[in-house]
Protein backbone atom coordinates (compact mmCIF):
# COMPACT_ATOMS: atom_id res chain seq x y z
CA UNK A 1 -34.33 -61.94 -55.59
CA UNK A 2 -35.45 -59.21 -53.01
CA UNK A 3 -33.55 -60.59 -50.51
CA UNK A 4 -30.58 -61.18 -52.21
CA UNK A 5 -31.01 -56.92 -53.58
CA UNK A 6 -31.32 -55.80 -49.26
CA UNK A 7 -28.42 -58.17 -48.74
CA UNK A 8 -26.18 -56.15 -51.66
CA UNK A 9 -27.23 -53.03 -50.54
CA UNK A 10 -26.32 -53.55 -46.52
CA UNK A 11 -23.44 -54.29 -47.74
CA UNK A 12 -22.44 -51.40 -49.76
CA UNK A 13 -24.20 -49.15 -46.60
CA UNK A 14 -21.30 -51.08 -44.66
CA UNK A 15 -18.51 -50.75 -46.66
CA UNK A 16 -19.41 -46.67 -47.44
CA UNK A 17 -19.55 -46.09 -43.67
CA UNK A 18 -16.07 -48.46 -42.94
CA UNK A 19 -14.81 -46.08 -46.03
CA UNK A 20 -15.97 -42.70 -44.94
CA UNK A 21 -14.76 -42.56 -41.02
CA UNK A 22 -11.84 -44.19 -41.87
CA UNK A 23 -11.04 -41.08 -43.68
CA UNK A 24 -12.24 -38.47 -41.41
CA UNK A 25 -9.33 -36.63 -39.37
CA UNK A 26 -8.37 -37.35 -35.70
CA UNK A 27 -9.73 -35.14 -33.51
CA UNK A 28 -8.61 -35.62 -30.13
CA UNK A 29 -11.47 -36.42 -27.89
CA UNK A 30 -10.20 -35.46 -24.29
CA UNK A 31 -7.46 -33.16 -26.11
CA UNK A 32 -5.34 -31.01 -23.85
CA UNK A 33 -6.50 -27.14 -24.49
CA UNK A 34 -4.95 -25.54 -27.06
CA UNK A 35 -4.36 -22.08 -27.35
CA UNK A 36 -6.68 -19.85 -29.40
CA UNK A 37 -3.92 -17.89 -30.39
CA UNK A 38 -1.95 -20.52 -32.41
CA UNK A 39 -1.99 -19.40 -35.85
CA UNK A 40 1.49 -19.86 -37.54
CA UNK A 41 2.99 -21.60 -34.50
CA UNK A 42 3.74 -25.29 -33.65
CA UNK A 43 2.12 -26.47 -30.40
CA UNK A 44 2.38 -29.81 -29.22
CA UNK A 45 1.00 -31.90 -26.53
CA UNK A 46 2.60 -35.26 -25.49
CA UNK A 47 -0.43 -38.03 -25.42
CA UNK A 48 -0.57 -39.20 -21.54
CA UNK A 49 -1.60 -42.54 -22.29
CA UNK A 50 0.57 -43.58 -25.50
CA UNK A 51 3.79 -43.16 -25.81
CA UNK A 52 3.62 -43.04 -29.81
CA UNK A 53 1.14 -40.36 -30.09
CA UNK A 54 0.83 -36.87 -29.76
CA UNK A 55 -1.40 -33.46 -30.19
CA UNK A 56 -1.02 -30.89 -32.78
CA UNK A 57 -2.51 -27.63 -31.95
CA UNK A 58 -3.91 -26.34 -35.27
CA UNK A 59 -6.29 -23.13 -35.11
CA UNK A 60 -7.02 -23.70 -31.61
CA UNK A 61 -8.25 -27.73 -32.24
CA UNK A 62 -6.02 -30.81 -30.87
CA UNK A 63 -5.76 -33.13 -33.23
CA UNK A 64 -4.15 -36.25 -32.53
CA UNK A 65 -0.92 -37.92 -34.58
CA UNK A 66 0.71 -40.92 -34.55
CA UNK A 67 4.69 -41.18 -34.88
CA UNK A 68 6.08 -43.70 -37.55
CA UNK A 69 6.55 -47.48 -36.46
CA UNK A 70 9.64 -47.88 -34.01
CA UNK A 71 9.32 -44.33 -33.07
CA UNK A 72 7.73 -43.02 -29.83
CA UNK A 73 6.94 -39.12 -28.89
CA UNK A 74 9.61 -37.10 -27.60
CA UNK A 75 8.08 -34.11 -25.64
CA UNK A 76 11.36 -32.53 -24.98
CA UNK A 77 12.37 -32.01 -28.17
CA UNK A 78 8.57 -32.17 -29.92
CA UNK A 79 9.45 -34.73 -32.34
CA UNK A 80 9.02 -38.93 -32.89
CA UNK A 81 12.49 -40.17 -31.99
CA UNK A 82 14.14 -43.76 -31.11
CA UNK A 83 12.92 -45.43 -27.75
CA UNK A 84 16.01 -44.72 -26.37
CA UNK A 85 16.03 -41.17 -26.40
CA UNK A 86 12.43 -40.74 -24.96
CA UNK A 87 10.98 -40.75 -21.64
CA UNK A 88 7.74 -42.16 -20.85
């Protein structure tokens, strides 16, 4: 019965930890610099190696956002858009 109790229980260690970074927020990890200064204004960063993300300044932290399926990042006019409409 022992066994079967340790089995259970690294288990429901696994599931807490799948759970609990699944819900943490994005932080971009090689983020483009944000400004410190960007409190109450929208600063965006197109991500250089997918097409459907991007970076949202927020209190001086990147913090990387995905566009809506079928929709891609369009730095030009800092919003998702259709394929067709974006360069990348």
């Amino acid at each position: 019965m022992t066994m079967k109790k340790f089995e259970l229980f690294v288990f429901v260690l696994a599931a807490f930890l799948v759970v609990s970074t699944s819900a943490l927020p994005r932080v971009a990890r090689s983020a483009p610099q944000c400004p410190a200064n960007d409190v109450g204004t929208a600063v965006f960063f197109p991500d250089p190696t997918n097409c459907k993300n991007y970076y949202m300044c927020s209190w001086g932290v990147a913090h990387l956002k995905s566009c809506p399926d079928g929709l891609y990042w369009n730095k030009a006019l800092n919003v998702c858009d259709f394929a067709s409409n974006v360069i990348c």
